[in-house]
C-alpha atoms as a PDB file:
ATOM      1  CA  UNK A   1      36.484 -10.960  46.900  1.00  0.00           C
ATOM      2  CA  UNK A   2      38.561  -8.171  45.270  1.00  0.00           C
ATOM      3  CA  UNK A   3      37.060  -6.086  42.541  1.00  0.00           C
ATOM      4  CA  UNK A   4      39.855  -6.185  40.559  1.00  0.00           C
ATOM      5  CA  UNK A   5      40.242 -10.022  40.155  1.00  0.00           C
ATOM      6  CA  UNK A   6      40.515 -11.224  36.437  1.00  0.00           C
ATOM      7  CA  UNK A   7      37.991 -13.535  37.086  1.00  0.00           C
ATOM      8  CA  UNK A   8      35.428 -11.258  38.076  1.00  0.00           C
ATOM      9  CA  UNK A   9      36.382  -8.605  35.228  1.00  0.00           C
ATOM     10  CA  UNK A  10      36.105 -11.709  32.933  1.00  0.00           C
ATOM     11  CA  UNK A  11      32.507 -12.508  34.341  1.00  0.00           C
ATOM     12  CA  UNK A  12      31.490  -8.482  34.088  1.00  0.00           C
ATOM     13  CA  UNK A  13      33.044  -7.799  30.400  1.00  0.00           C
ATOM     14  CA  UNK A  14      30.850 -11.511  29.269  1.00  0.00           C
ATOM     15  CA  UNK A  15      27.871 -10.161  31.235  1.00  0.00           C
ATOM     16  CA  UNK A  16      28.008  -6.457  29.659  1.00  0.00           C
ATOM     17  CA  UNK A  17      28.882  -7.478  26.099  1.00  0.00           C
ATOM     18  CA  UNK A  18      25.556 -10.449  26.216  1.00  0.00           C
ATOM     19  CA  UNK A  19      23.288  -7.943  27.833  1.00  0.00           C
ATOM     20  CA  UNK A  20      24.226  -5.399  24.910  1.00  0.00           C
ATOM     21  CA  UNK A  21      24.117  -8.009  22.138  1.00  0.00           C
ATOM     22  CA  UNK A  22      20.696  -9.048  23.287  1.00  0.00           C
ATOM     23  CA  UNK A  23      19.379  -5.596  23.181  1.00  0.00           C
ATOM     24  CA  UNK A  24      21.099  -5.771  19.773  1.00  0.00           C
ATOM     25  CA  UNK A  25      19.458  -8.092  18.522  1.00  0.00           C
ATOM     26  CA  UNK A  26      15.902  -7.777  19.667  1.00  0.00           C
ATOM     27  CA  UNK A  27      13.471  -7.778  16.451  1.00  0.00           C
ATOM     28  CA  UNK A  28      13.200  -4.287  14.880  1.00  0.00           C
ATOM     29  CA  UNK A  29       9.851  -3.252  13.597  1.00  0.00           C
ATOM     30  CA  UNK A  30      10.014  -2.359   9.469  1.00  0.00           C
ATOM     31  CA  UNK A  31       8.804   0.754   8.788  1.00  0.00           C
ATOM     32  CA  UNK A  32       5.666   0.850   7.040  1.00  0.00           C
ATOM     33  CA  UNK A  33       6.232   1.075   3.096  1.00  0.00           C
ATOM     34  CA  UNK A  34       5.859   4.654   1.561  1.00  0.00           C
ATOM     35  CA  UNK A  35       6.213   3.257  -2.606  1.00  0.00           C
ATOM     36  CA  UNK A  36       4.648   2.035  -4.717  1.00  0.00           C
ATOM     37  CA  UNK A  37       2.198   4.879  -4.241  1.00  0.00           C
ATOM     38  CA  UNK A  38      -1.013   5.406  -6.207  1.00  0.00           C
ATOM     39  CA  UNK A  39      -3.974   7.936  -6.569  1.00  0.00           C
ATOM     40  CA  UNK A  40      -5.956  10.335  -8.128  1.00  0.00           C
ATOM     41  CA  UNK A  41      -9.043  11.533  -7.705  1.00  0.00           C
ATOM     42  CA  UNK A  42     -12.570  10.656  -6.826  1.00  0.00           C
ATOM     43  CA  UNK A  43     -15.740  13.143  -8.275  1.00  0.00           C
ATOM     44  CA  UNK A  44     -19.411  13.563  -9.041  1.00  0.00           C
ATOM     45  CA  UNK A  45     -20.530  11.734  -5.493  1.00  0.00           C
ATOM     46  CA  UNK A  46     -22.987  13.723  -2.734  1.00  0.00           C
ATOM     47  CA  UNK A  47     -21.070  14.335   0.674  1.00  0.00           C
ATOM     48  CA  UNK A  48     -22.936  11.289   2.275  1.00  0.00           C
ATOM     49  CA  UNK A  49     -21.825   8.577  -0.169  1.00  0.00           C
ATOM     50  CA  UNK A  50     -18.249   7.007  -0.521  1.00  0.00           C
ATOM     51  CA  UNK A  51     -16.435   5.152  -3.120  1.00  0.00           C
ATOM     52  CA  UNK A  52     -15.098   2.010  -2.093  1.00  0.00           C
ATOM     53  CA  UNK A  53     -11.579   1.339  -3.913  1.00  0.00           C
ATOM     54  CA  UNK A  54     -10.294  -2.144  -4.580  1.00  0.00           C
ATOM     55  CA  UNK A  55      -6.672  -3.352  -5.674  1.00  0.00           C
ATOM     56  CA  UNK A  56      -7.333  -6.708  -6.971  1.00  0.00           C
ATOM     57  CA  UNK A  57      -5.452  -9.464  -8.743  1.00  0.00           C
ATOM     58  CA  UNK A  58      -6.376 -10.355 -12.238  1.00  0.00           C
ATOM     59  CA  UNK A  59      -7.918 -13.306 -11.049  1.00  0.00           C
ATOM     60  CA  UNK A  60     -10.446 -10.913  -8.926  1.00  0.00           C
ATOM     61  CA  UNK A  61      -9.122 -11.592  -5.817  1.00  0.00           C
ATOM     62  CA  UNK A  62      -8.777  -8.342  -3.279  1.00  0.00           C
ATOM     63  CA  UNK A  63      -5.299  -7.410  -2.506  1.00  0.00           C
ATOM     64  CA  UNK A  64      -6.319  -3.805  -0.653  1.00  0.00           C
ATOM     65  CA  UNK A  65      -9.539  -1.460  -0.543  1.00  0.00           C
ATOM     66  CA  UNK A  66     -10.581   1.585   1.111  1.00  0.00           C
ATOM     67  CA  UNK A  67     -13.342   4.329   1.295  1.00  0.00           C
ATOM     68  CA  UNK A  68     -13.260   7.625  -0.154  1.00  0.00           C
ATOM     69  CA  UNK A  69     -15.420  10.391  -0.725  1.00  0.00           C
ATOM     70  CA  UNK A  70     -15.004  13.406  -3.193  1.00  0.00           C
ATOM     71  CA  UNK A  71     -11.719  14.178  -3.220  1.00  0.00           C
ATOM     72  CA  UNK A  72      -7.952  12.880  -3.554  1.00  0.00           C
ATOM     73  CA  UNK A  73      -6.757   9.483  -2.456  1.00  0.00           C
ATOM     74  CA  UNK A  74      -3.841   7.334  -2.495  1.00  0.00           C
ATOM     75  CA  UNK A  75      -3.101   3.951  -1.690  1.00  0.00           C
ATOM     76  CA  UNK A  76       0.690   2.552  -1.457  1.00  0.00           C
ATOM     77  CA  UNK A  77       0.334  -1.011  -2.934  1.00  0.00           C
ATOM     78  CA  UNK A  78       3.161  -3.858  -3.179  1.00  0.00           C
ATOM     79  CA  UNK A  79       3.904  -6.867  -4.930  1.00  0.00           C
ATOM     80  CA  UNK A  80       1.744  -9.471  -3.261  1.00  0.00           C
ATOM     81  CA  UNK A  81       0.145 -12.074  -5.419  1.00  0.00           C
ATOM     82  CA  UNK A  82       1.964 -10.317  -8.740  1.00  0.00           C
ATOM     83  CA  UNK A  83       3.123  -7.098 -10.574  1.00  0.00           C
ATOM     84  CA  UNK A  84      -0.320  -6.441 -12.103  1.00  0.00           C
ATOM     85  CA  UNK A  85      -3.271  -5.157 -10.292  1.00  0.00           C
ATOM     86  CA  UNK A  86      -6.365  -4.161 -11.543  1.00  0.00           C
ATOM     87  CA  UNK A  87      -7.893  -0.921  -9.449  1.00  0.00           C
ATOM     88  CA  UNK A  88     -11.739   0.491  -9.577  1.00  0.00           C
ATOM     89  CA  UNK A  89     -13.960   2.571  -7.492  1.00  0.00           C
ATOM     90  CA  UNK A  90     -17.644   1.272  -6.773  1.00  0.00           C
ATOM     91  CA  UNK A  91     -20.228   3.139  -5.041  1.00  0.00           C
ATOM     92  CA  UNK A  92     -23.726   1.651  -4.925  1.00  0.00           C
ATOM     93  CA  UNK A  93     -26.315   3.598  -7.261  1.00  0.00           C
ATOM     94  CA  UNK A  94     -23.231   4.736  -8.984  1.00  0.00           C
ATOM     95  CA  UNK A  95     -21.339   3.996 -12.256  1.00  0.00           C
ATOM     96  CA  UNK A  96     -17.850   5.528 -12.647  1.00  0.00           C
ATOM     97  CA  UNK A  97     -15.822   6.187 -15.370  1.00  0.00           C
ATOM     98  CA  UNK A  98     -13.576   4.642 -16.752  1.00  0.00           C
ATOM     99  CA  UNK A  99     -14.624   1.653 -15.267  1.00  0.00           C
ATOM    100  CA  UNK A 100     -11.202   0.184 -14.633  1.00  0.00           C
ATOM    101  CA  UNK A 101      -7.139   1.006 -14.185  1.00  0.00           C
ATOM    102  CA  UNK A 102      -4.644  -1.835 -14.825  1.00  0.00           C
ATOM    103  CA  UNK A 103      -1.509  -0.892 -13.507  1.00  0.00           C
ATOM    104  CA  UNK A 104       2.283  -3.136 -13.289  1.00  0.00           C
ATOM    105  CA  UNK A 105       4.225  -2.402  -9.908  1.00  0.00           C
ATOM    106  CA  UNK A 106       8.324  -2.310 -11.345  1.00  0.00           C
ATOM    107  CA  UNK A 107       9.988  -1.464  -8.387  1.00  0.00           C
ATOM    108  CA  UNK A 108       9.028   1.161  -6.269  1.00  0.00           C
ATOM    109  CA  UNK A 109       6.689   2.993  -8.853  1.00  0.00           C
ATOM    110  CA  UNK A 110       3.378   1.387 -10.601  1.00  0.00           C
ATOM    111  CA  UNK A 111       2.407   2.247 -13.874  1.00  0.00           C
ATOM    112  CA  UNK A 112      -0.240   2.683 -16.174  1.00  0.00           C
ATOM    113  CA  UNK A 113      -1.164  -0.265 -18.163  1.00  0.00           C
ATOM    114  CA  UNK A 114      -2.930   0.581 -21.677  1.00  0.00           C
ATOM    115  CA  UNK A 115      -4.102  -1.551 -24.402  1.00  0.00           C
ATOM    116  CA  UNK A 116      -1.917  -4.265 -22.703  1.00  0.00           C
ATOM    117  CA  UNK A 117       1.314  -2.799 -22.759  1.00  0.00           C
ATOM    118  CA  UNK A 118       3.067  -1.050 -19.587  1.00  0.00           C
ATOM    119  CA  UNK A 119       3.523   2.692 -19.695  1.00  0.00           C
ATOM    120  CA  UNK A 120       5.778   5.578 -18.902  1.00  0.00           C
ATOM    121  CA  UNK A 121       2.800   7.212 -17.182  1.00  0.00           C
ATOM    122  CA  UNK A 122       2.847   6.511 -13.149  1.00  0.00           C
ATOM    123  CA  UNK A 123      -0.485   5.530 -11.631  1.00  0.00           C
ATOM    124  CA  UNK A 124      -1.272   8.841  -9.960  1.00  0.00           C
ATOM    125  CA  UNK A 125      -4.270  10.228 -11.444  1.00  0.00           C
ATOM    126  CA  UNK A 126      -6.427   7.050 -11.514  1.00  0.00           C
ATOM    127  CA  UNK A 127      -9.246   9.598 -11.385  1.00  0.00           C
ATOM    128  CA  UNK A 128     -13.158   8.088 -11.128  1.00  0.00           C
ATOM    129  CA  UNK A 129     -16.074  10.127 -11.735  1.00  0.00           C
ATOM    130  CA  UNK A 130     -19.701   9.151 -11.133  1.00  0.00           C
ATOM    131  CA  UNK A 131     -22.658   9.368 -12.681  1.00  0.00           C
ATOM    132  CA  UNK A 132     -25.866   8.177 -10.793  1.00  0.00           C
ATOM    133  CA  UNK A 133     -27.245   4.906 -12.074  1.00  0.00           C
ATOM    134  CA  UNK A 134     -30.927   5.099 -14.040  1.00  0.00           C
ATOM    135  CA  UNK A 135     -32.851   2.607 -11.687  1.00  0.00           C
ATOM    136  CA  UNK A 136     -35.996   0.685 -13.720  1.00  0.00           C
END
């Protein structure tokens, strides 16, 4: 067989081009999302306890949590289930203040929801401080 036949430079060129379009077109992993981000700050907790902070639904359900002690934190929070979240920190023994964030996701940026209506302010100082709980 001669290298140079058409039908073999036919055969290569189909080969090449099918090898490179299934490299091509292998599934790309999506880079992790960096927006909508929110945080603040967590205080007035000893070094051995940690907040746990939900995202939830309105309905209640979870959408995201995480512990955190004293300190900054930040979440980056989508869509899922709806554009309004509700966010609070619990830690047991612990009551913080405010209570409770509601925050609308428009985008990539969430924002602070007051007295029901949306906000210019972006949901980045969601701070909670604690106060120890009186036990009976």
């Amino acid at each position: 067989m001669r290298v140079s036949s058409p039908g073999f430079l036919l055969v290569t060129t189909l080969l090449a081009i099918a090898v490179a379009g299934c490299s091509c077109a292998s599934p790309q992993k999506q880079p992790e999302p960096s927006r909508p981000l929110i945080g603040g700050q967590i205080s007035g907790l000893p070094d051995d306890v940690l907040a746990t902070i939900y995202v939830r639904l309105p309905s209640g359900r979870v959408v995201l949590w995480g512990e955190r002690g004293n300190g900054p934190w930040e979440f980056v929070v989508t869509a899922a289930g709806g554009e309004d979240k509700v966010v609070t920190a619990e830690a047991e023994g612990y009551a913080s203040e405010p209570a409770s964030y509601a925050i609308h996701l428009s985008d990539t940026t969430a924002y602070i929801i007051e007295n029901g209506q949306i906000t210019t302010n972006e949901a980045l100082h969601l701070d909670f401080h604690f106060e120890p709980v009186d036990s009976p």
